[in-house]
N, C-alpha and C. Protein backbone atom coordinates (compact mmCIF):
# COMPACT_ATOMS: atom_id res chain seq x y z
N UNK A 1 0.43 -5.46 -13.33
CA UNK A 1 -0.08 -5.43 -11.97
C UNK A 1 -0.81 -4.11 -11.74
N UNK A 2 -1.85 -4.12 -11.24
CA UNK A 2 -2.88 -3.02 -10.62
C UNK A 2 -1.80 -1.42 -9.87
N UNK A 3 -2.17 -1.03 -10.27
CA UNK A 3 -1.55 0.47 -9.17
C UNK A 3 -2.14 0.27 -7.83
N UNK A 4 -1.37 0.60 -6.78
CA UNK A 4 -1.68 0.39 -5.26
C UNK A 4 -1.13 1.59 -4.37
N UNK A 5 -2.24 2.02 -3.85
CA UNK A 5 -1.72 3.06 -2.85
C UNK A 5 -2.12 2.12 -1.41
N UNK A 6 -1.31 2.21 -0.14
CA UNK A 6 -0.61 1.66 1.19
C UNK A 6 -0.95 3.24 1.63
N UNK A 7 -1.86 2.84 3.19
CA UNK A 7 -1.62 3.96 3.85
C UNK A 7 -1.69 3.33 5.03
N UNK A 8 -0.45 3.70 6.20
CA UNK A 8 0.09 3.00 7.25
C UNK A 8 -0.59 4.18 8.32
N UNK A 9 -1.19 3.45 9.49
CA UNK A 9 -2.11 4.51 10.71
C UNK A 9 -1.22 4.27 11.83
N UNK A 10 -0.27 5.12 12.49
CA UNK A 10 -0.31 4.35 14.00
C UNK A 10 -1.00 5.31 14.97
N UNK A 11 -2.41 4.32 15.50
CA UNK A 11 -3.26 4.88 16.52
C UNK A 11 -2.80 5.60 17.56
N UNK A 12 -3.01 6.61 18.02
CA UNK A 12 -3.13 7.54 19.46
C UNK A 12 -3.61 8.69 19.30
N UNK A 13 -3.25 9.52 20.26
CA UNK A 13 -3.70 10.70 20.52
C UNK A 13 -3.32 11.74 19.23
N UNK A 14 -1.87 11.23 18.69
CA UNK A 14 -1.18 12.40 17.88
C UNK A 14 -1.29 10.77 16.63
N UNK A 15 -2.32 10.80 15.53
CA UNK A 15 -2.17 9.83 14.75
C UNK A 15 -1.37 9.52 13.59
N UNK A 16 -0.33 8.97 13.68
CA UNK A 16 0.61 8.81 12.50
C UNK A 16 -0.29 8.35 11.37
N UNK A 17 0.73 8.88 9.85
CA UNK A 17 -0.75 8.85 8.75
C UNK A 17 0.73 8.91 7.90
N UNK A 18 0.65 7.80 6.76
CA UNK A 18 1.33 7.82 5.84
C UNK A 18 0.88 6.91 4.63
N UNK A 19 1.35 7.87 3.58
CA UNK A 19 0.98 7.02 2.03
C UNK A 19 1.93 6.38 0.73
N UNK A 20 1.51 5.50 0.46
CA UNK A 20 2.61 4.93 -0.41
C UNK A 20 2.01 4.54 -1.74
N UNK A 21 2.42 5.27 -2.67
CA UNK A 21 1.52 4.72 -3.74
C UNK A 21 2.91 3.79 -4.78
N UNK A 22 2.53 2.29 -5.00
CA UNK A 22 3.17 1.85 -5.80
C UNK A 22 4.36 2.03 -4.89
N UNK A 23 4.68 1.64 -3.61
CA UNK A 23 6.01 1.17 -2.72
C UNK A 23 6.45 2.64 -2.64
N UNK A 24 6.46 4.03 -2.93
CA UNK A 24 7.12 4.95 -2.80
C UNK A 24 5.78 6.02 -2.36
N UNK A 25 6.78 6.49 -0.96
CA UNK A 25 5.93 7.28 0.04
C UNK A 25 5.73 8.49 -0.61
N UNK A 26 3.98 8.81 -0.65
CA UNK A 26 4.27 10.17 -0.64
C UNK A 26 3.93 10.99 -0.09
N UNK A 27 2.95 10.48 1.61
CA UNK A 27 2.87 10.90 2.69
C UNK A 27 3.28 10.76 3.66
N UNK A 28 3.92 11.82 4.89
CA UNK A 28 4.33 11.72 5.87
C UNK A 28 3.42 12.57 7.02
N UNK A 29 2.74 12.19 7.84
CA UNK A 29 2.34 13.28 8.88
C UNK A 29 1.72 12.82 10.47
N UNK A 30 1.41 13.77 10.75
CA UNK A 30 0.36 13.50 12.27
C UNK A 30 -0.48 13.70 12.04
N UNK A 31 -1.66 13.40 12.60
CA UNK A 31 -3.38 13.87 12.25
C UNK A 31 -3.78 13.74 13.63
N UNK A 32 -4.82 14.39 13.76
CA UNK A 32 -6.24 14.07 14.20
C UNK A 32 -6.80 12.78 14.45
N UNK A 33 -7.22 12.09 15.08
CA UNK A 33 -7.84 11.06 14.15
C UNK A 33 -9.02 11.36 13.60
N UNK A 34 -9.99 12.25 13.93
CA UNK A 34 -10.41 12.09 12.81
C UNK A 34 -10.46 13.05 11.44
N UNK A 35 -9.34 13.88 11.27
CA UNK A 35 -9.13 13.84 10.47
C UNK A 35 -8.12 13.10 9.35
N UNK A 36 -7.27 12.41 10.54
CA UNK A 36 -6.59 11.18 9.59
C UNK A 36 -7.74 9.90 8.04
N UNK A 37 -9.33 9.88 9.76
CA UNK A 37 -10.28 9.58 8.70
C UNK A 37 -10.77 10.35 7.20
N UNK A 38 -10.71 11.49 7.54
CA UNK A 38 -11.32 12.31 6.25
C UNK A 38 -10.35 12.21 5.23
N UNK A 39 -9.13 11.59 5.59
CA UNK A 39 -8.05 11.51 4.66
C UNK A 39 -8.10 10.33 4.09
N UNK A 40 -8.44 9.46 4.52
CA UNK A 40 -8.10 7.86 4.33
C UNK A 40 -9.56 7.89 3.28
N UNK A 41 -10.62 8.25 3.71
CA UNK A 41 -11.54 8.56 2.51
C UNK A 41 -11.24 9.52 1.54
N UNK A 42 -10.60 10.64 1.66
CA UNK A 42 -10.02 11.18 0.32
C UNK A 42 -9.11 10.26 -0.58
N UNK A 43 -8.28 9.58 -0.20
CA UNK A 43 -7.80 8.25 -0.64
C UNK A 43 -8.88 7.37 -1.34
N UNK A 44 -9.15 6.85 -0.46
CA UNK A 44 -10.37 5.80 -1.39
C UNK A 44 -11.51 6.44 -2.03
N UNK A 45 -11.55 7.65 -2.52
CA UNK A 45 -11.87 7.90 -3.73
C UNK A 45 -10.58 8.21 -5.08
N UNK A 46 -9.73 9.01 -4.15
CA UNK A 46 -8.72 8.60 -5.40
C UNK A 46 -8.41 7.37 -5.79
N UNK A 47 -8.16 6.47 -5.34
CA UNK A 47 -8.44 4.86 -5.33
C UNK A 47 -9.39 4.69 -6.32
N UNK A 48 -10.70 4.62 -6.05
CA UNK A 48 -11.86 4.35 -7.44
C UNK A 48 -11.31 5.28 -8.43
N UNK A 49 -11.42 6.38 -8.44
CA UNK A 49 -11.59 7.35 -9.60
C UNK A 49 -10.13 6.95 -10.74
N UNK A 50 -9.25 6.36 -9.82
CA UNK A 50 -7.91 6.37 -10.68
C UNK A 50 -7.65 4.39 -10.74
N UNK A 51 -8.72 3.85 -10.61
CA UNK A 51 -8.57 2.22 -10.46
C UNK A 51 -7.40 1.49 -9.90
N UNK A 52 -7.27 2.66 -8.89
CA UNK A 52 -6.24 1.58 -8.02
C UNK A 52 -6.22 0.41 -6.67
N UNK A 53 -5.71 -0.14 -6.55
CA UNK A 53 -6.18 -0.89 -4.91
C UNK A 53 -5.95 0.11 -4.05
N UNK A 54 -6.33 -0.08 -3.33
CA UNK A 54 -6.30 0.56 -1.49
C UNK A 54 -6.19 -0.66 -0.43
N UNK A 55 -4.81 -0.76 0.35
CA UNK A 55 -4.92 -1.29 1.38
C UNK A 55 -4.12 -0.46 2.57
N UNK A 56 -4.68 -0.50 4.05
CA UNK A 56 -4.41 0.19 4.91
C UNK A 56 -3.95 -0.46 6.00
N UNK A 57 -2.97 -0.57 6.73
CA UNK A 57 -2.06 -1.06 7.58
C UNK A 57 -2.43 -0.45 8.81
N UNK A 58 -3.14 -0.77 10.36
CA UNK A 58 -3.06 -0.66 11.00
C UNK A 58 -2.31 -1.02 12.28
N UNK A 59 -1.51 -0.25 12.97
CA UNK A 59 -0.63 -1.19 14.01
C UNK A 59 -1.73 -1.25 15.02
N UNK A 60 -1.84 -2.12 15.46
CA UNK A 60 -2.99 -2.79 16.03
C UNK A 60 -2.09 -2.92 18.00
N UNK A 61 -2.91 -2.11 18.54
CA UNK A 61 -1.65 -1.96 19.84
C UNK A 61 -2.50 -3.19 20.93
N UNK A 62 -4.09 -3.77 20.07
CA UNK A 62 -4.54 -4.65 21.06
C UNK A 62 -3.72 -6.27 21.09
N UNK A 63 -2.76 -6.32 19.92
CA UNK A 63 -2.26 -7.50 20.03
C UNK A 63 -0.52 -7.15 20.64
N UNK A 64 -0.18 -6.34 21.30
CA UNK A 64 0.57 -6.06 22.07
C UNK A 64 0.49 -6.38 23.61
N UNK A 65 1.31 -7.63 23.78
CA UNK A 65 1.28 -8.31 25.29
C UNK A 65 2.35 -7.99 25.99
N UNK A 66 3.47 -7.19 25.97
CA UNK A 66 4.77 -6.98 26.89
C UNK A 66 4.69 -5.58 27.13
N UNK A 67 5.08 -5.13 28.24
CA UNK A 67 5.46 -3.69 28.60
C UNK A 67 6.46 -4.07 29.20
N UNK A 68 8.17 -3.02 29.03
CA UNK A 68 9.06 -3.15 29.81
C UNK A 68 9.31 -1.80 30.64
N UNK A 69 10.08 -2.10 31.94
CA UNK A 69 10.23 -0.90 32.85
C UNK A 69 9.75 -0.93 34.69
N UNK A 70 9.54 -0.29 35.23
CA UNK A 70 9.52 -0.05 36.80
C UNK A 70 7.91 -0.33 36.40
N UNK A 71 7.20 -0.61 37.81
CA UNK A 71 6.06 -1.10 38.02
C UNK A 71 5.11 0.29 37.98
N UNK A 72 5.19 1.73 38.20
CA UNK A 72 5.11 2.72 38.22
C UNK A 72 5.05 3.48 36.43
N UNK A 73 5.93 2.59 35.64
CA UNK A 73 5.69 3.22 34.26
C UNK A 73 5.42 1.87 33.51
N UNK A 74 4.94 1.08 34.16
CA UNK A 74 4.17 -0.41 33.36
C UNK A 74 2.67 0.58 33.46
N UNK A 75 2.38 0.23 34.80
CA UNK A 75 1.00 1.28 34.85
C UNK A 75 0.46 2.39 34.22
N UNK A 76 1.52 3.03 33.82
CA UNK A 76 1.03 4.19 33.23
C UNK A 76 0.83 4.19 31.82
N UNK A 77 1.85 2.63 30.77
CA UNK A 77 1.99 2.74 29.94
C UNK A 77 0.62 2.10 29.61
N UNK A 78 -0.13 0.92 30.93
CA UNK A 78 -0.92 0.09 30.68
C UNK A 78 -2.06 0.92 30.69
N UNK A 79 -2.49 1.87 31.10
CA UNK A 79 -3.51 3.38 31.61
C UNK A 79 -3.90 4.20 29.50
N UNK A 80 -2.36 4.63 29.31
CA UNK A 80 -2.38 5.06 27.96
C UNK A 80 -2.58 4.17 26.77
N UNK A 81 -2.03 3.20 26.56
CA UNK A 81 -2.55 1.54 26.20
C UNK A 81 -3.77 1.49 25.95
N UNK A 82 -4.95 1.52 26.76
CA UNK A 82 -5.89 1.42 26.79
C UNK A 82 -6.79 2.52 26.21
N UNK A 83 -6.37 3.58 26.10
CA UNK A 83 -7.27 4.55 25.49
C UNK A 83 -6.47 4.60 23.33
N UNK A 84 -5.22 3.84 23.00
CA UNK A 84 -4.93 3.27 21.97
C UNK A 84 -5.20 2.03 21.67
N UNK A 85 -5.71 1.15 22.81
CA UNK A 85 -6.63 -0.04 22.22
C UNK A 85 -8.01 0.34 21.52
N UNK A 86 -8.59 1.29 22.47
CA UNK A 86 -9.68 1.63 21.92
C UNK A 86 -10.01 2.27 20.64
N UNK A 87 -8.69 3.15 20.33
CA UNK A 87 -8.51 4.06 19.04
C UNK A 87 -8.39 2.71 18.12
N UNK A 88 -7.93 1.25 18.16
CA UNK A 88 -7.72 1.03 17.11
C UNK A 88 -8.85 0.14 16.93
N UNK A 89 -9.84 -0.52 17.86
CA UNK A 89 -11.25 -0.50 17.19
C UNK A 89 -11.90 0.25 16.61
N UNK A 90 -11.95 1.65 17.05
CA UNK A 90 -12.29 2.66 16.39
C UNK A 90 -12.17 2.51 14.95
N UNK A 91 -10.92 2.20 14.38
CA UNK A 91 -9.88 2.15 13.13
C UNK A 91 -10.82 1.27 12.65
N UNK A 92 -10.86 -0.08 13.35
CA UNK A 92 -11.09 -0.95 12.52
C UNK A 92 -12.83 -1.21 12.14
N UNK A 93 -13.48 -0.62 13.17
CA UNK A 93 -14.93 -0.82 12.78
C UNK A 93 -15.13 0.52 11.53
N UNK A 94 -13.99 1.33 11.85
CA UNK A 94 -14.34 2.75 10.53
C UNK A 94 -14.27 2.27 9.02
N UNK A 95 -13.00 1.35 9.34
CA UNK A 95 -12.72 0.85 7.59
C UNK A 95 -13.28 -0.34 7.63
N UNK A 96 -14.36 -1.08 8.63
CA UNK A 96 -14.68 -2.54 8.04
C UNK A 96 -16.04 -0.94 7.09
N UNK A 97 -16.24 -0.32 8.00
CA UNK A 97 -18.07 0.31 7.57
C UNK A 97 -17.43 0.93 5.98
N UNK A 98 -16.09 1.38 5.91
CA UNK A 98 -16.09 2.45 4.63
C UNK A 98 -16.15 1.41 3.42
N UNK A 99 -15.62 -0.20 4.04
CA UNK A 99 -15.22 -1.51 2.84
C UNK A 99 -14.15 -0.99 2.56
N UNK A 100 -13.22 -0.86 3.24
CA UNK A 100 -11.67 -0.54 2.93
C UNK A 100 -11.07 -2.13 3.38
N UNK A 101 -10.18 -2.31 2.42
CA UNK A 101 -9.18 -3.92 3.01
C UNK A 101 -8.25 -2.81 4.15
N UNK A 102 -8.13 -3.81 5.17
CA UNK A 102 -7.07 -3.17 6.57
C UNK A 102 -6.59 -4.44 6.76
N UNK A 103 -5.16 -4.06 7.16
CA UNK A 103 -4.40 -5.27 7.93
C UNK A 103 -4.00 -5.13 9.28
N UNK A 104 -4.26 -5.87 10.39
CA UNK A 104 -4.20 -5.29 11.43
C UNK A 104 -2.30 -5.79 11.93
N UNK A 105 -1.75 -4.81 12.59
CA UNK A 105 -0.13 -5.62 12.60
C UNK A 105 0.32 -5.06 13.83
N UNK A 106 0.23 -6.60 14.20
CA UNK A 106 0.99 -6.67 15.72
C UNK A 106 2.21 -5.42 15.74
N UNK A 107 2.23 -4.78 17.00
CA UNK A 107 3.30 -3.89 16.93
C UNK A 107 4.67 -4.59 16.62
N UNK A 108 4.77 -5.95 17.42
CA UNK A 108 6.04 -6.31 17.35
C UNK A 108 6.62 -6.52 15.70
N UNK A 109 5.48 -6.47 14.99
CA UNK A 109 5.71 -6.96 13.54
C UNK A 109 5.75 -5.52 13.01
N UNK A 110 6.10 -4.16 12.94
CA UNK A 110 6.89 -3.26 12.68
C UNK A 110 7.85 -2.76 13.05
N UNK A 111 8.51 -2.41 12.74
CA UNK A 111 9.80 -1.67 12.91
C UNK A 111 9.60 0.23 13.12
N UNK A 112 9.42 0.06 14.74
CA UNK A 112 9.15 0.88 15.00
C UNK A 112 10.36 2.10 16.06
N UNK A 113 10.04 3.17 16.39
CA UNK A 113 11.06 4.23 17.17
C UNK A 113 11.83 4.36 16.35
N UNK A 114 12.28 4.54 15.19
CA UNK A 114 13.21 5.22 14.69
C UNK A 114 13.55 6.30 14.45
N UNK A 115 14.23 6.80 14.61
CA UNK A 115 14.97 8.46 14.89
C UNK A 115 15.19 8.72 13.21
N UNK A 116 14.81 10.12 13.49
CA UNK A 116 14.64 10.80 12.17
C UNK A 116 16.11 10.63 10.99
N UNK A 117 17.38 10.67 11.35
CA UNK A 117 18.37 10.18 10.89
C UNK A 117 18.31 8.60 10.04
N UNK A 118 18.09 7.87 10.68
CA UNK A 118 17.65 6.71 10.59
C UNK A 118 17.09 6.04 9.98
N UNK A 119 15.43 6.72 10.21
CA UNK A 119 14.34 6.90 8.60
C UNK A 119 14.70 7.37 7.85
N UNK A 120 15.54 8.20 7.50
CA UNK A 120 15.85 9.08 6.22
C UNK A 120 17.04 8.52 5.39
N UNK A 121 17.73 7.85 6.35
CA UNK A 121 18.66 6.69 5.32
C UNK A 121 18.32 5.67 4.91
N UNK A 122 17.05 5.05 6.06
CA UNK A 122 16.87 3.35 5.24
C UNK A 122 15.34 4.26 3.86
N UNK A 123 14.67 5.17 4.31
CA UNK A 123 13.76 5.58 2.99
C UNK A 123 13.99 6.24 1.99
N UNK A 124 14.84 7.35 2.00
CA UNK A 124 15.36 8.23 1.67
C UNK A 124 14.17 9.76 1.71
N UNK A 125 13.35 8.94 2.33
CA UNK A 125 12.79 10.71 2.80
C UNK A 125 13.26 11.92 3.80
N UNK A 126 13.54 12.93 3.32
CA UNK A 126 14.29 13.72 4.11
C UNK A 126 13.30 15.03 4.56
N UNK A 127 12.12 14.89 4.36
CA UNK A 127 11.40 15.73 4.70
C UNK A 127 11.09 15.64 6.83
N UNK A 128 11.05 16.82 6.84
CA UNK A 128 10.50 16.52 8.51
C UNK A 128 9.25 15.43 8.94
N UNK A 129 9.82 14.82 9.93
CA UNK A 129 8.56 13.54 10.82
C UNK A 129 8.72 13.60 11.95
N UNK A 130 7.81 12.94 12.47
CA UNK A 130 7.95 12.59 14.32
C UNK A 130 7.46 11.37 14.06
N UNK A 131 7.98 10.74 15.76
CA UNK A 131 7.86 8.78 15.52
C UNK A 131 6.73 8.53 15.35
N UNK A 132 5.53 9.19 15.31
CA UNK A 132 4.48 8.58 14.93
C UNK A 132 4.04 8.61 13.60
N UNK A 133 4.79 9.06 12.78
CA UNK A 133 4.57 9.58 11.41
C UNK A 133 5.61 8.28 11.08
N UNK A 134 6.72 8.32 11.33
CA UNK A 134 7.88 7.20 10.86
C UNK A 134 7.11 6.16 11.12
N UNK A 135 6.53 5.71 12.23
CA UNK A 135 5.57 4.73 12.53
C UNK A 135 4.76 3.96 11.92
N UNK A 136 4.10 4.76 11.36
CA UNK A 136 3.27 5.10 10.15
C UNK A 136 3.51 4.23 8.92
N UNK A 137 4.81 4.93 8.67
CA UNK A 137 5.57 5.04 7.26
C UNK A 137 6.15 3.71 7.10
N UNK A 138 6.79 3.15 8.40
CA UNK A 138 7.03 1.57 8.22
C UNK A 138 6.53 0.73 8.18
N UNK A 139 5.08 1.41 8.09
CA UNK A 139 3.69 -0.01 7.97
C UNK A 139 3.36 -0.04 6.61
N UNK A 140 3.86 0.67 5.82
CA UNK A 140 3.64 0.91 4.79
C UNK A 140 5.37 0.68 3.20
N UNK A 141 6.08 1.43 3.80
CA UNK A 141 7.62 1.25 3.09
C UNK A 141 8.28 0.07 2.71
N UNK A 142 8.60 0.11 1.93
CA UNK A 142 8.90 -1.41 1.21
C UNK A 142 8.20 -2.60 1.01
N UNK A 143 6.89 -2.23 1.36
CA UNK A 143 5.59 -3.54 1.38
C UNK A 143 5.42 -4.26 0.12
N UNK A 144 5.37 -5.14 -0.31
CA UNK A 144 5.44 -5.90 -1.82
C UNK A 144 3.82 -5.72 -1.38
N UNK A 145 3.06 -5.47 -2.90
CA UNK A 145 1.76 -5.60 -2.83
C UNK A 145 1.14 -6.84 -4.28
């Protein structure tokens, strides 16, 4: 089977960015977005140069239909929402233009908020993260390719 590096994005302001080459992570972080981009292309040249696949996991926050809570923090979540809908077109018109394969994944279809304790027992990474980095990391961790 082909060598495969997985790099999991979760869109916002503070962009979760993680890499998995061959099912085992070996990135954890926050970015920029766009420097999360300058990364995801440093990737897909390591990708060619070393003949591996590249596929990239986006949590896609436009196929997210529920907000729970007071009518006062629906609004606000629906206000911030919207400027991460937009980040993840962003995402996706960047890697249709680079010819990167992306998968777009309903939020509900990750396993997401997990507390640093938590991630570090079901991955065994024990290096420092924040939930958008763990975020990240579960779009990517244990993925059969």
């Amino acid at each position: 089977m082909k060598n495969m590096i997985q790099i999991g994005i979760d869109p916002g302001k503070n962009t979760g960015f993680a890499v998995a080459e061959n099912g085992v992570l070996r990135e954890i972080g926050c970015l920029k977005i766009h420097h999360a981009m300058k990364a995801v292309s440093a990737w897909k040249r390591r990708a060619a140069d070393t003949d591996c696949g590249l596929m990239v996991y986006v949590e896609d926050a436009r196929q997210r239909k529920w907000f729970k809570g007071s009518a006062d923090d629906v609004r606000s979540r629906l206000q911030g929402a919207g400027s991460i809908k937009r980040d993840c077109s962003i995402w996706a018109d960047f890697l249709e233009d680079e010819g990167v394969a992306v998968t777009l994944v309903a939020p509900k279809n990750n396993r997401t908020k997990m507390n640093h304790a938590d991630f570090a027992r079901l991955t065994g990474w024990e290096k420092q993260t924040n939930e958008h980095g763990r975020d990240a990391a579960m779009l990517v961790f244990g993925r059969k390719f």
